[in-house]
C-alpha atoms as a PDB file:
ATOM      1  CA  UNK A   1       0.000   0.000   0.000  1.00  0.00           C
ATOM      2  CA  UNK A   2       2.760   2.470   0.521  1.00  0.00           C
ATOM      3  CA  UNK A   3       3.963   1.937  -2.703  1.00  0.00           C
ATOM      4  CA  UNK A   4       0.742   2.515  -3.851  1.00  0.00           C
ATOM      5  CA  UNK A   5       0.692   5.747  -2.098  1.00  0.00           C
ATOM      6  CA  UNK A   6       3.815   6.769  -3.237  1.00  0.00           C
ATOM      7  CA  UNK A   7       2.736   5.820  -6.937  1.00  0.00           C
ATOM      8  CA  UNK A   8      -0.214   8.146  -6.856  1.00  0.00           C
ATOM      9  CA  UNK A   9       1.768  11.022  -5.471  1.00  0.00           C
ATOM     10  CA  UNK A  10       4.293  10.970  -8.297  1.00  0.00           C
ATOM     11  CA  UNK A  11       1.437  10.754 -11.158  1.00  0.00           C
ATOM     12  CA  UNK A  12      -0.490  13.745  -8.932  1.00  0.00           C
ATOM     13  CA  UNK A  13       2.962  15.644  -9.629  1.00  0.00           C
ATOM     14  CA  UNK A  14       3.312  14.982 -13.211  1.00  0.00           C
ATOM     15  CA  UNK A  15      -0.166  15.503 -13.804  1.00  0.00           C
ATOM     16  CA  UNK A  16       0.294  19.120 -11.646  1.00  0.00           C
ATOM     17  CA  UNK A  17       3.238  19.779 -14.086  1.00  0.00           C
ATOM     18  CA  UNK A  18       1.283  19.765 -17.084  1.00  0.00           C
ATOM     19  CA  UNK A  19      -1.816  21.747 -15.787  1.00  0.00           C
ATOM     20  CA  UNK A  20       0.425  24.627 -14.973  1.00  0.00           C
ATOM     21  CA  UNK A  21       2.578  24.479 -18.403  1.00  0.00           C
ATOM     22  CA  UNK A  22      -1.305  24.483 -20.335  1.00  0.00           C
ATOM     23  CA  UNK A  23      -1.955  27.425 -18.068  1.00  0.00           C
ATOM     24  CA  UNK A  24       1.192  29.006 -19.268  1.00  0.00           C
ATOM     25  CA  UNK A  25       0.437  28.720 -22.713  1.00  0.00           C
ATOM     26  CA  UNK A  26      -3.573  29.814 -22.146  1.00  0.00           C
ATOM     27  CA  UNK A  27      -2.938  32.515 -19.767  1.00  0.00           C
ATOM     28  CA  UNK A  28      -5.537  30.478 -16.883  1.00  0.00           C
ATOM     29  CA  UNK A  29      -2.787  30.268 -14.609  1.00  0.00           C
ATOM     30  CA  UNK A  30      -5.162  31.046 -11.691  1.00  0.00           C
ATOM     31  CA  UNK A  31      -7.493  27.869 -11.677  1.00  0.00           C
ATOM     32  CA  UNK A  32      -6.610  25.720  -8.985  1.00  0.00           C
ATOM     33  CA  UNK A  33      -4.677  22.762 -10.277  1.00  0.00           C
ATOM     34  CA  UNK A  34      -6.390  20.354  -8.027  1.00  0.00           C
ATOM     35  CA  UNK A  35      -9.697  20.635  -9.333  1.00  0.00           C
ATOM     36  CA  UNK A  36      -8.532  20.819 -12.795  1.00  0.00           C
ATOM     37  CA  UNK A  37      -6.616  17.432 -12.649  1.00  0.00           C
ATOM     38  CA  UNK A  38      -7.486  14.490 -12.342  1.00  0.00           C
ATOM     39  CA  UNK A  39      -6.537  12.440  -9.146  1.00  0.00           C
ATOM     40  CA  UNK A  40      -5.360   8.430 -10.031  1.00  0.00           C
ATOM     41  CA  UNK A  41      -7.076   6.493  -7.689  1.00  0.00           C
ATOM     42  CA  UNK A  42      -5.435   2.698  -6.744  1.00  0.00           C
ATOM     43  CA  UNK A  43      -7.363  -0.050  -8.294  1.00  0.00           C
ATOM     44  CA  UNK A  44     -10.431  -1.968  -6.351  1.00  0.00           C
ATOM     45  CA  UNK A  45      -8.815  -5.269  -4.946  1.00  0.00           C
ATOM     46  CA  UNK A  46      -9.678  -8.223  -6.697  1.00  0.00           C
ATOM     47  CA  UNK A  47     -11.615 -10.279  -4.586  1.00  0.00           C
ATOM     48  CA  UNK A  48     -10.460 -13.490  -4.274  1.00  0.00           C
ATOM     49  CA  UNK A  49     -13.215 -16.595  -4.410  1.00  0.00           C
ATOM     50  CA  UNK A  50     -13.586 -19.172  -1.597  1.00  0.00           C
ATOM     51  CA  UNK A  51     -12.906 -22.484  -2.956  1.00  0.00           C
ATOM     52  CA  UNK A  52     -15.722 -24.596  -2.536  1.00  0.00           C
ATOM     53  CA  UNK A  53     -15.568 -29.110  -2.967  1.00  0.00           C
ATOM     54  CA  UNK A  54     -17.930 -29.148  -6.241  1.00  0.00           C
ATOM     55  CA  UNK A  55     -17.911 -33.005  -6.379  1.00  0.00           C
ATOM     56  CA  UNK A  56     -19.790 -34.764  -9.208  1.00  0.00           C
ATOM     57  CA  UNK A  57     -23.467 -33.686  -9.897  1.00  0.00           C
ATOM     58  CA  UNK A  58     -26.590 -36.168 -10.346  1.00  0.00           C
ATOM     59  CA  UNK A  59     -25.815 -37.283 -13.705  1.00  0.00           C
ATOM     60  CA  UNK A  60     -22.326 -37.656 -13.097  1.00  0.00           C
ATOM     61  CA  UNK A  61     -23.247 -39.813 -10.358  1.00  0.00           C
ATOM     62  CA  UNK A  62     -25.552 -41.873 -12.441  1.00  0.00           C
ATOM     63  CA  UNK A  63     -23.023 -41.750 -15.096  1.00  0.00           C
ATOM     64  CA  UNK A  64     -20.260 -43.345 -13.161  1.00  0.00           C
ATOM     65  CA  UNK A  65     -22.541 -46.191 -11.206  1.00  0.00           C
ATOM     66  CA  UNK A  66     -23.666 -46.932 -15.200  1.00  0.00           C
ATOM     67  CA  UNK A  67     -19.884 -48.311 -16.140  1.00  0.00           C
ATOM     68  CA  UNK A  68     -18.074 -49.489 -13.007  1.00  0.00           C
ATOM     69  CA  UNK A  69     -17.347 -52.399 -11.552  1.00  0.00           C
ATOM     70  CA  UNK A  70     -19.383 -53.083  -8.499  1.00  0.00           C
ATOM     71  CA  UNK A  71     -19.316 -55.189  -5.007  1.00  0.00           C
ATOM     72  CA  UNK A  72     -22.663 -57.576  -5.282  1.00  0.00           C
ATOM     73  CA  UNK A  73     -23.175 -59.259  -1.818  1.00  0.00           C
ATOM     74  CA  UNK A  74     -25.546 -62.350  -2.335  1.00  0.00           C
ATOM     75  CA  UNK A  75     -28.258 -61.999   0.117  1.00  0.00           C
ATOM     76  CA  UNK A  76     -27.099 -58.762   1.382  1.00  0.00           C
ATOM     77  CA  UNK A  77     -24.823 -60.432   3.849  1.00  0.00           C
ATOM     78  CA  UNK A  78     -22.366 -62.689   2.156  1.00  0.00           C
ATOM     79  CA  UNK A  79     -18.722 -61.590   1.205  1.00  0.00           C
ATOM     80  CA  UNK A  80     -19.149 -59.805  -2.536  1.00  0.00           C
ATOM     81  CA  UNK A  81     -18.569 -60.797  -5.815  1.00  0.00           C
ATOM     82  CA  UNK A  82     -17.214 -58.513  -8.708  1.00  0.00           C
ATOM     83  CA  UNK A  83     -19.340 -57.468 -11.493  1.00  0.00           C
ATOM     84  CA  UNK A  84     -18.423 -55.050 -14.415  1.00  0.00           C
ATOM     85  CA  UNK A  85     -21.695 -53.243 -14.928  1.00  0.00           C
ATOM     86  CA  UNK A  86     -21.328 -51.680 -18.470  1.00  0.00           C
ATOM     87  CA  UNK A  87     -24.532 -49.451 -19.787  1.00  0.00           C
ATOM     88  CA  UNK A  88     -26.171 -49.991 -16.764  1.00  0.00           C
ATOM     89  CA  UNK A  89     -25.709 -53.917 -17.192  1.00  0.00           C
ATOM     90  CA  UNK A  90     -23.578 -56.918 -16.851  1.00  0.00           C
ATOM     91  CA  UNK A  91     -24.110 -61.101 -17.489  1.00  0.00           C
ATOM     92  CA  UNK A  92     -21.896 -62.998 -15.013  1.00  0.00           C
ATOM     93  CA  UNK A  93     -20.541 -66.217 -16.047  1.00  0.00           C
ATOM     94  CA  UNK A  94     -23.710 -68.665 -15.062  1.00  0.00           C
ATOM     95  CA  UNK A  95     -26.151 -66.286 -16.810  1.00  0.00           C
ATOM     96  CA  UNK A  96     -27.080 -64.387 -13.656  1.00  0.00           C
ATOM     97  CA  UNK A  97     -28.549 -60.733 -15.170  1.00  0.00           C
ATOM     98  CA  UNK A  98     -27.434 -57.855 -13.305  1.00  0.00           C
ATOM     99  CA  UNK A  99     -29.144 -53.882 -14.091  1.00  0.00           C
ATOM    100  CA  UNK A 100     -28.014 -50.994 -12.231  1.00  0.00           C
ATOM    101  CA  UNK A 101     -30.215 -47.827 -11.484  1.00  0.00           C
ATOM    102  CA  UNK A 102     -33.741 -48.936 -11.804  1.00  0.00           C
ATOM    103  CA  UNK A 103     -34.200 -46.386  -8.629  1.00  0.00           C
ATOM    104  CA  UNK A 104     -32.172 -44.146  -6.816  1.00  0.00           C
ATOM    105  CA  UNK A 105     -31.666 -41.622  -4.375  1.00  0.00           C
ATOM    106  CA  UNK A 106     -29.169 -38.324  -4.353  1.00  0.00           C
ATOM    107  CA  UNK A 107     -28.140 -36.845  -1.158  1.00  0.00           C
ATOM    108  CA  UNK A 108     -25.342 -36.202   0.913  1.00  0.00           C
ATOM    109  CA  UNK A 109     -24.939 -39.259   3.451  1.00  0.00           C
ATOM    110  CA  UNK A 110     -21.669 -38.470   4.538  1.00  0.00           C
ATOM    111  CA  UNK A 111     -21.846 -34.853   5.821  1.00  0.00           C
ATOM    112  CA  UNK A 112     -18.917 -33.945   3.880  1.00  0.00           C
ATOM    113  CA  UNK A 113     -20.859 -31.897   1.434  1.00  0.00           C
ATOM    114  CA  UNK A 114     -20.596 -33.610  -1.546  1.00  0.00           C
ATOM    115  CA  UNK A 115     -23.181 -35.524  -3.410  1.00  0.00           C
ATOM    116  CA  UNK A 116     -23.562 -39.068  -2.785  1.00  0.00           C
ATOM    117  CA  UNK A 117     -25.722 -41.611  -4.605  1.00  0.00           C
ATOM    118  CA  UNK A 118     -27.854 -44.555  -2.786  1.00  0.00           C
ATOM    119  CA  UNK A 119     -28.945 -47.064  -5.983  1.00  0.00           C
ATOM    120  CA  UNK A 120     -29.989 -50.302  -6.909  1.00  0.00           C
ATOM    121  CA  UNK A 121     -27.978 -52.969  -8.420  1.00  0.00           C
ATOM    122  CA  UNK A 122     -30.866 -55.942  -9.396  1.00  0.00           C
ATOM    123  CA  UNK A 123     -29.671 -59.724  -9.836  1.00  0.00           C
ATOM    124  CA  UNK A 124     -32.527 -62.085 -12.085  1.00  0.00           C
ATOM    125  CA  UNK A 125     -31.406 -65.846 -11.742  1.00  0.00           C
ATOM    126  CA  UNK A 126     -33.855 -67.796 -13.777  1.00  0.00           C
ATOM    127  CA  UNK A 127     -36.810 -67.064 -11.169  1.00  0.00           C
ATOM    128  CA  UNK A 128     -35.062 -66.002  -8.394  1.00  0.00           C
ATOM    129  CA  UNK A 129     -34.648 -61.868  -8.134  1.00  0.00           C
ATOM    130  CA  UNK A 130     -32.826 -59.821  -5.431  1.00  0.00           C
ATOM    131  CA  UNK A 131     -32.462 -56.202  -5.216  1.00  0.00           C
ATOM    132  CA  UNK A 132     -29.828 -54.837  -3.392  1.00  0.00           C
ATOM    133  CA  UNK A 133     -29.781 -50.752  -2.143  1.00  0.00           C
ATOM    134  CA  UNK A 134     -26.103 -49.329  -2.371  1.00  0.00           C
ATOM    135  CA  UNK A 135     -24.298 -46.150  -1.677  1.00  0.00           C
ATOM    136  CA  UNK A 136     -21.798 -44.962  -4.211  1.00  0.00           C
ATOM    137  CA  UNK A 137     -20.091 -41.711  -2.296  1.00  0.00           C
ATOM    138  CA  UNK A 138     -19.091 -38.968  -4.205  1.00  0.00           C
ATOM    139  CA  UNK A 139     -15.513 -37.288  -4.264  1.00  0.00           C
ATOM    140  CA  UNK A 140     -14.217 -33.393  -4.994  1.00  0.00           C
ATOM    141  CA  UNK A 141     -12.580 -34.701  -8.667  1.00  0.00           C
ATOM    142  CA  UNK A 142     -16.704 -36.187  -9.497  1.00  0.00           C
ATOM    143  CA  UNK A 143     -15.549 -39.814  -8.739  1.00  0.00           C
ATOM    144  CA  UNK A 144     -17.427 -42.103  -6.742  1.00  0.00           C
ATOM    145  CA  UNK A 145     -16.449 -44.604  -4.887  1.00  0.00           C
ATOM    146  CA  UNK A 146     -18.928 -47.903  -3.448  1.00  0.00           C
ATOM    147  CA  UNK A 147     -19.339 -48.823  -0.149  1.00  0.00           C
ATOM    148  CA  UNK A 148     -19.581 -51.945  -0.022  1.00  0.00           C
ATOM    149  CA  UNK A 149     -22.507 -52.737   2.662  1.00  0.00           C
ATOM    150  CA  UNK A 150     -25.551 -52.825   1.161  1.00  0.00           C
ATOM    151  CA  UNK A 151     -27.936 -50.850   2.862  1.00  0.00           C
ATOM    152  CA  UNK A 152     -31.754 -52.895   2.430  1.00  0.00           C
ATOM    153  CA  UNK A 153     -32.578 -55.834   0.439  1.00  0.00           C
ATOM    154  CA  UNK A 154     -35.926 -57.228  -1.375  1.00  0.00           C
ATOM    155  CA  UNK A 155     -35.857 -59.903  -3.203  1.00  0.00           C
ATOM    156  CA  UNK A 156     -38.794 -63.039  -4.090  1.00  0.00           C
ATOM    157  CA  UNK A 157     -39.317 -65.209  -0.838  1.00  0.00           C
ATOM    158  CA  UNK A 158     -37.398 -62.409   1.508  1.00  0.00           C
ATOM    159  CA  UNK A 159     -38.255 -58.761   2.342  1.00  0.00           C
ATOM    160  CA  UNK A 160     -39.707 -56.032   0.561  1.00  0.00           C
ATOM    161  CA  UNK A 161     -38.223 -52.120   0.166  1.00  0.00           C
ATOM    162  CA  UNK A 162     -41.685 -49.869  -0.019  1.00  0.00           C
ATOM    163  CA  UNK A 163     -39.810 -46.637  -0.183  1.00  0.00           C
ATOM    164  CA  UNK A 164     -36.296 -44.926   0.233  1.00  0.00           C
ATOM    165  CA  UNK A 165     -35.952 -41.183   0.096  1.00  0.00           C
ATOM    166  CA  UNK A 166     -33.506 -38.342   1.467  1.00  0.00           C
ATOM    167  CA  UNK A 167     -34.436 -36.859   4.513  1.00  0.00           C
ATOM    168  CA  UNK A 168     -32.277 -34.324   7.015  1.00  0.00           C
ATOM    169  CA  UNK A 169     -30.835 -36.895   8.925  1.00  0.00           C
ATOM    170  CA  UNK A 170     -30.243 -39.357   5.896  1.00  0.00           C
ATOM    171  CA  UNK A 171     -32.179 -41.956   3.837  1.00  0.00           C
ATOM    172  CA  UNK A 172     -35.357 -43.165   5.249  1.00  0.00           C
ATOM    173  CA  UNK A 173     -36.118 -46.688   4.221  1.00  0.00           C
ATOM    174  CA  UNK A 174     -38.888 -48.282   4.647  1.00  0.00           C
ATOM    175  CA  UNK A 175     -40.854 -51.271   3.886  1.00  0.00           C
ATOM    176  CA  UNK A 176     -41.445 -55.068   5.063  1.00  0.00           C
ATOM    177  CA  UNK A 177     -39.548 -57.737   6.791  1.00  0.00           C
ATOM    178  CA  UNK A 178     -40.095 -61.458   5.593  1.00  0.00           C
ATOM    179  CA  UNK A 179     -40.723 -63.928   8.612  1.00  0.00           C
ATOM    180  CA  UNK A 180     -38.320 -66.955   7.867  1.00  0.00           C
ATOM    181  CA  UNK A 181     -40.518 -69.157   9.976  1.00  0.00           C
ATOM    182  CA  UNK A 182     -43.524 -68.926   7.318  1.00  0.00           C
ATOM    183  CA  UNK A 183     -42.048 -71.664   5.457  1.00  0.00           C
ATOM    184  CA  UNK A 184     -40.762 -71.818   1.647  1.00  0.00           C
ATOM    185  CA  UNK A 185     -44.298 -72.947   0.567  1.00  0.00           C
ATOM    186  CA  UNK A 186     -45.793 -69.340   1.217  1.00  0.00           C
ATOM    187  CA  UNK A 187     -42.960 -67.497   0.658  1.00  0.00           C
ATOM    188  CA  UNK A 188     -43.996 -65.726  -2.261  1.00  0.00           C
ATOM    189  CA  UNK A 189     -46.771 -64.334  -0.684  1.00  0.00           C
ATOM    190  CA  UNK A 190     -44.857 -61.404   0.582  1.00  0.00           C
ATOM    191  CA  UNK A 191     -43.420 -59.914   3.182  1.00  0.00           C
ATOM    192  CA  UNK A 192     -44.465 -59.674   7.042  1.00  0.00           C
ATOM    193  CA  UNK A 193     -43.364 -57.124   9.242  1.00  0.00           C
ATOM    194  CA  UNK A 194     -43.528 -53.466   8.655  1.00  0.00           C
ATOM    195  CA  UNK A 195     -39.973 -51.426   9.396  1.00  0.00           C
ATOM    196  CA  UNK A 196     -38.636 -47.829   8.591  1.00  0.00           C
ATOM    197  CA  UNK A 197     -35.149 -47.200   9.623  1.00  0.00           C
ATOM    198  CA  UNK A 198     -33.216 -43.470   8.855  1.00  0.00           C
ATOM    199  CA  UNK A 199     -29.396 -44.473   8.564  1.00  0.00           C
ATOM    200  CA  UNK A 200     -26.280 -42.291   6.742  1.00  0.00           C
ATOM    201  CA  UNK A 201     -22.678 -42.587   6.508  1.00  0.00           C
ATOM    202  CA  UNK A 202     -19.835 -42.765   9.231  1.00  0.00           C
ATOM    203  CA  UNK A 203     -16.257 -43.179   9.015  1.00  0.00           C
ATOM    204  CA  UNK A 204     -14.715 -45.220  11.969  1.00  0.00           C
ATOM    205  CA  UNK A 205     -11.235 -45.886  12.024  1.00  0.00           C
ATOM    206  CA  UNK A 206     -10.541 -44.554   8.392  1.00  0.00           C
ATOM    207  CA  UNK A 207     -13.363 -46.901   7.114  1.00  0.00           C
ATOM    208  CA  UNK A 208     -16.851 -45.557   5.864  1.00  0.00           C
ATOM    209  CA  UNK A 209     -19.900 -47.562   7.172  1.00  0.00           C
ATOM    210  CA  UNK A 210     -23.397 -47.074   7.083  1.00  0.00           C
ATOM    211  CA  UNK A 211     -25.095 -46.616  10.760  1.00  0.00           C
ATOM    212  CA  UNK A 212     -28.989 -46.343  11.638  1.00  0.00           C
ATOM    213  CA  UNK A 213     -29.926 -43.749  13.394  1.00  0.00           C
ATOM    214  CA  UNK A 214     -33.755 -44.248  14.193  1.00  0.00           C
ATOM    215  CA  UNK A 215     -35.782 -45.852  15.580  1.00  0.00           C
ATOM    216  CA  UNK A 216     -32.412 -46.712  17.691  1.00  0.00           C
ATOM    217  CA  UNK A 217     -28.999 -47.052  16.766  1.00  0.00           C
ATOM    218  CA  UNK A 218     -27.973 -49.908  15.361  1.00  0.00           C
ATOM    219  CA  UNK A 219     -25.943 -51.237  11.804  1.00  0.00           C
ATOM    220  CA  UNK A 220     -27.083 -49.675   9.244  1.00  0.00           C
ATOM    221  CA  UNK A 221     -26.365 -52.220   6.355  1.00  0.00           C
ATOM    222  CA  UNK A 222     -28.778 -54.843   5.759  1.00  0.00           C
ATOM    223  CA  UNK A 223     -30.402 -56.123   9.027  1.00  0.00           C
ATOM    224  CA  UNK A 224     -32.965 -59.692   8.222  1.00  0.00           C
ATOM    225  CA  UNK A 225     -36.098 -60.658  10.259  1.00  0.00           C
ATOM    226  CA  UNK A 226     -34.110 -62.558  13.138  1.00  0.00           C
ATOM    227  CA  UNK A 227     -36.608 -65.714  13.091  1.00  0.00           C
ATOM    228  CA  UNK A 228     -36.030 -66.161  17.072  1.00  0.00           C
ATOM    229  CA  UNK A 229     -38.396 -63.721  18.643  1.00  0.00           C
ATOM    230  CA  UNK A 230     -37.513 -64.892  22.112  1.00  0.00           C
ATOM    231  CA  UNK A 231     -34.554 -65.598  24.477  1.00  0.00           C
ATOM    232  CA  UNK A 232     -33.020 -64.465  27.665  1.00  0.00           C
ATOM    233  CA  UNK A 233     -32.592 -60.982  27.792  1.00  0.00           C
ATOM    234  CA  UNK A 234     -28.485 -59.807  28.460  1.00  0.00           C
ATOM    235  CA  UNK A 235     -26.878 -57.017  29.665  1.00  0.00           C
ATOM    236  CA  UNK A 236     -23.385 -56.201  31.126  1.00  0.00           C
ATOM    237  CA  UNK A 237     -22.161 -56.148  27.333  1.00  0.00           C
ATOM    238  CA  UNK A 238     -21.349 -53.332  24.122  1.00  0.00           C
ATOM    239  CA  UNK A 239     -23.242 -53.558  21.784  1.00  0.00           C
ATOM    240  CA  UNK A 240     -21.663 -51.429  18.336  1.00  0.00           C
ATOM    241  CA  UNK A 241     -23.529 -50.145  15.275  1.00  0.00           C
ATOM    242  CA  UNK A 242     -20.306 -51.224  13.631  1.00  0.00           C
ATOM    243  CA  UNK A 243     -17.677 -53.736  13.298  1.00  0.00           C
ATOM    244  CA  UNK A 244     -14.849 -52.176  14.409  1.00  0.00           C
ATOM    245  CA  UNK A 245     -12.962 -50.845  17.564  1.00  0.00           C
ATOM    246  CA  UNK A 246     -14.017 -47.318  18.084  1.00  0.00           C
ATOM    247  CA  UNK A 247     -17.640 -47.343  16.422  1.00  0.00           C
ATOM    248  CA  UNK A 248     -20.490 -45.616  18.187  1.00  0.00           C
ATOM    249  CA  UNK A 249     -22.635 -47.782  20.721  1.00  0.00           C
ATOM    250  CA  UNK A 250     -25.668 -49.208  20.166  1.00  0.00           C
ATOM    251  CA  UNK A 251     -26.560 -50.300  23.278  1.00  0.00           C
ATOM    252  CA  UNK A 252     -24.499 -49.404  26.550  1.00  0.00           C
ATOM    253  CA  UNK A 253     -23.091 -52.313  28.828  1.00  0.00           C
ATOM    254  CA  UNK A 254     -25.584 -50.927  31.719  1.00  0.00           C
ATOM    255  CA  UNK A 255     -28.474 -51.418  29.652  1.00  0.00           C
ATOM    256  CA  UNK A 256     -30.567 -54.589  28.966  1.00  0.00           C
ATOM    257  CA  UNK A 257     -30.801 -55.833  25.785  1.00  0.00           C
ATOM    258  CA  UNK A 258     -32.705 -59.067  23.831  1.00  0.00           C
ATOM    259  CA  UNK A 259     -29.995 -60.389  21.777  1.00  0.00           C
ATOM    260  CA  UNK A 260     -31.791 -62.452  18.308  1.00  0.00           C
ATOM    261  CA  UNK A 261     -30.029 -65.302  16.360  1.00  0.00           C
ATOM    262  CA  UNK A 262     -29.716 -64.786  12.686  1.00  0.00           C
ATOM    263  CA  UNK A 263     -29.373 -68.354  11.380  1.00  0.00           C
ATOM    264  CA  UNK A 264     -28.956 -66.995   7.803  1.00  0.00           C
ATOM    265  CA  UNK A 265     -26.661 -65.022   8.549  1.00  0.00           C
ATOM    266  CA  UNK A 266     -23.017 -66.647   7.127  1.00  0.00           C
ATOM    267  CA  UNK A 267     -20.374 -67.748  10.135  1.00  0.00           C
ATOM    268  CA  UNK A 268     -17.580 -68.255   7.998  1.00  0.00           C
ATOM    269  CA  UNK A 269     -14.995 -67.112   5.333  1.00  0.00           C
ATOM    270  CA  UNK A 270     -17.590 -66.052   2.893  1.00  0.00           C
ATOM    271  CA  UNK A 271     -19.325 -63.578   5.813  1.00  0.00           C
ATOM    272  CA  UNK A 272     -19.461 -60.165   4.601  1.00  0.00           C
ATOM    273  CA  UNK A 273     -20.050 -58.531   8.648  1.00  0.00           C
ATOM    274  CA  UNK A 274     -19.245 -61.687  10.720  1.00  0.00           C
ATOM    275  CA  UNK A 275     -15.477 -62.330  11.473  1.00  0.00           C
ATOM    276  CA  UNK A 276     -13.202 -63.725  14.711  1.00  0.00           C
ATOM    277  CA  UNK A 277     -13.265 -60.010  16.350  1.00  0.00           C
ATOM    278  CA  UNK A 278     -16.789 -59.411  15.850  1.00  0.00           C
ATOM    279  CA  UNK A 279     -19.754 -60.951  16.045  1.00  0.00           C
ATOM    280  CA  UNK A 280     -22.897 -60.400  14.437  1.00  0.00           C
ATOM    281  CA  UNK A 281     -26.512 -60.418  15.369  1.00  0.00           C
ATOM    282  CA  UNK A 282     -29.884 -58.809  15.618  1.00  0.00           C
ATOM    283  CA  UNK A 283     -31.223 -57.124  19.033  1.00  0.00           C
ATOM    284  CA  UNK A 284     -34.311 -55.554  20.388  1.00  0.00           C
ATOM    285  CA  UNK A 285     -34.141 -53.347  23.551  1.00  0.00           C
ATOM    286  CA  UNK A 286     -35.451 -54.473  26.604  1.00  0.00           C
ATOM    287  CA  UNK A 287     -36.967 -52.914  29.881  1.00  0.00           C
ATOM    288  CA  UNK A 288     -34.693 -53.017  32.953  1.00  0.00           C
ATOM    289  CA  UNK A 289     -36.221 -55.842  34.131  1.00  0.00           C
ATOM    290  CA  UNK A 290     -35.387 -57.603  31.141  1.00  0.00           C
ATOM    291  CA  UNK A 291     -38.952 -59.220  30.850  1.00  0.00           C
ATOM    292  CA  UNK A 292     -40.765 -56.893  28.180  1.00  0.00           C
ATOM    293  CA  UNK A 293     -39.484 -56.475  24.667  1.00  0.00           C
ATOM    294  CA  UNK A 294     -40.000 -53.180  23.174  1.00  0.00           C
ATOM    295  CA  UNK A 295     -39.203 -51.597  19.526  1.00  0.00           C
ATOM    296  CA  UNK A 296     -38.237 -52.694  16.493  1.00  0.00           C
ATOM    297  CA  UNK A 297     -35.393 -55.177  15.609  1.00  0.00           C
ATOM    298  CA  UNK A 298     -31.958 -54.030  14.729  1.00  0.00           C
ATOM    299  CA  UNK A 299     -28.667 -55.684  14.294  1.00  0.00           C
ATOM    300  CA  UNK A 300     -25.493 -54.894  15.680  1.00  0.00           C
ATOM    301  CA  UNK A 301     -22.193 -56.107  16.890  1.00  0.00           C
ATOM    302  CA  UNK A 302     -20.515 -57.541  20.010  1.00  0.00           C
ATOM    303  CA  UNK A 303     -16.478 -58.556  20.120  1.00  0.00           C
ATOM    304  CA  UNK A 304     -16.576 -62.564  19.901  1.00  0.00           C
ATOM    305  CA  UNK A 305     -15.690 -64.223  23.005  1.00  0.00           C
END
């Protein structure tokens, strides 16, 4: 700035020079030079603007989920297979038919104020179908990336997705749960038990995961209809909405809690959630006197014993 200053003095000088030289030669010598020049004046700063993540836009989103190769977990829960969708399709090697995008949903999961995109990836075998719910997360250079939970699951002979939209807190899903114990003969007549569940995005130790948030906290990725609605009610133990040291709790060790077997849930090296640190299983929260049941079912995690 004081170079500035000094900058506009020396022009004011020149510029005073030549006024009293054309007065000279005009005989106005008496006007007053400062009115009769005019003063420089510094330049306006530039402003200078914020830069802001821009991320990739809906069409981008649906753009890149179109020709990628995806994570396709086999019942929602099994360790996932690889499958190069190209123009929103793919064949696998046994014939299995796989179509990406028949719904979706954008919002921002992650709080990180970029787009994200929560999609369907469908799987026909012969008469079997299975839709799986996804959420490709978008990135500042309009990548995504998958993560590789699925978040809800329909499918013939299994449960039902009615809805799944955006809300403030996340994606509200909502729909039916298929009762295992009605038997394969009237499994096709649909699905049971009514559930909505809000969940979004987390990142626990440097890995993203997808956490419910209502009606309780709990996993967020596919949770099935446990199909043992009764047991001895625990407490004394964590109870994680993730599997991994540091996730948030689902349940707190002084709180009771009905803990649910998942029998279809695999136990081995093909589990997608289940491993030797971690088990997996579904819960429902229980009054302190660990009699009454109350809520809906959720799943969650405990560290094996």
């Amino acid at each position: 700035m004081i170079g500035g200053r000094r900058a506009a003095a020396l022009l004011a000088i020149a510029g005073l020079a030549v006024g009293l030289a054309a007065c000279a030669d005009t005989g106005t010598g008496n006007q007053d030079p400062d009115e009769s020049t005019p003063t420089p004046t510094e330049a306006a700063p530039t402003a200078t603007a914020e830069t802001e993540p821009t991320g990739p836009t809906e069409d981008e989103l649906r753009a890149v989920v179109a020709d990628a190769e995806w994570l396709y977990s086999p019942e929602g829960l099994r360790e996932p297979i690889a499958v190069t969708i190209a123009a929103g399709a793919a064949t696998d090697d046994i014939g299995r038919i796989y179509t990406v995008g028949e719904e979706d949903v954008p919002a921002d999961l992650n709080g990180d104020g970029l787009l994200d995109l929560a999609v369907t990836i469908d799987q026909l075998d012969g008469n079997g179908f299975e839709r799986l719910w996804y959420v490709w997360l978008g990135a500042e250079d309009g990548s995504a990336s998958q993560l590789e939970y699925p978040i809800a699951r329909a499918s013939r002979c299994g449960d039902s997705i009615t809805s799944v939209t955006a809300v403030d807190e996340g994606l509200r899903i909502e729909g039916t749960l298929y009762d295992p114990s009605l038997g394969i003969d009237v499994c096709a007549d649909g699905s049971s038990e009514e559930f909505a569940r809000t969940v979004d995005v987390r990142e626990f130790g440097g890995e993203a995961y997808p956490v419910q948030s209502e009606p309780i906290a709990a996993w967020g990725g596919h949770c099935p209809r446990s199909s043992w609605q009764d047991g001895e009610a625990m407490t004394e133990t964590d109870v994680t909405v993730a599997p991994v040291e540091g996730a948030d709790t689902a349940v707190a060790a002084d709180s009771w809690f009905l803990p649910l077997g998942l029998s279809d849930a695999p136990r081995d090296d093909l589990a997608l959630v289940w491993s030797d640190e971690m088990s997996f299983f579904a819960f429902m929260h229980v009054e302190s006197d660990g009699a009454t049941a109350f809520g809906e079912q959720a799943c969650g995690f405990t560290a094996a014993p």
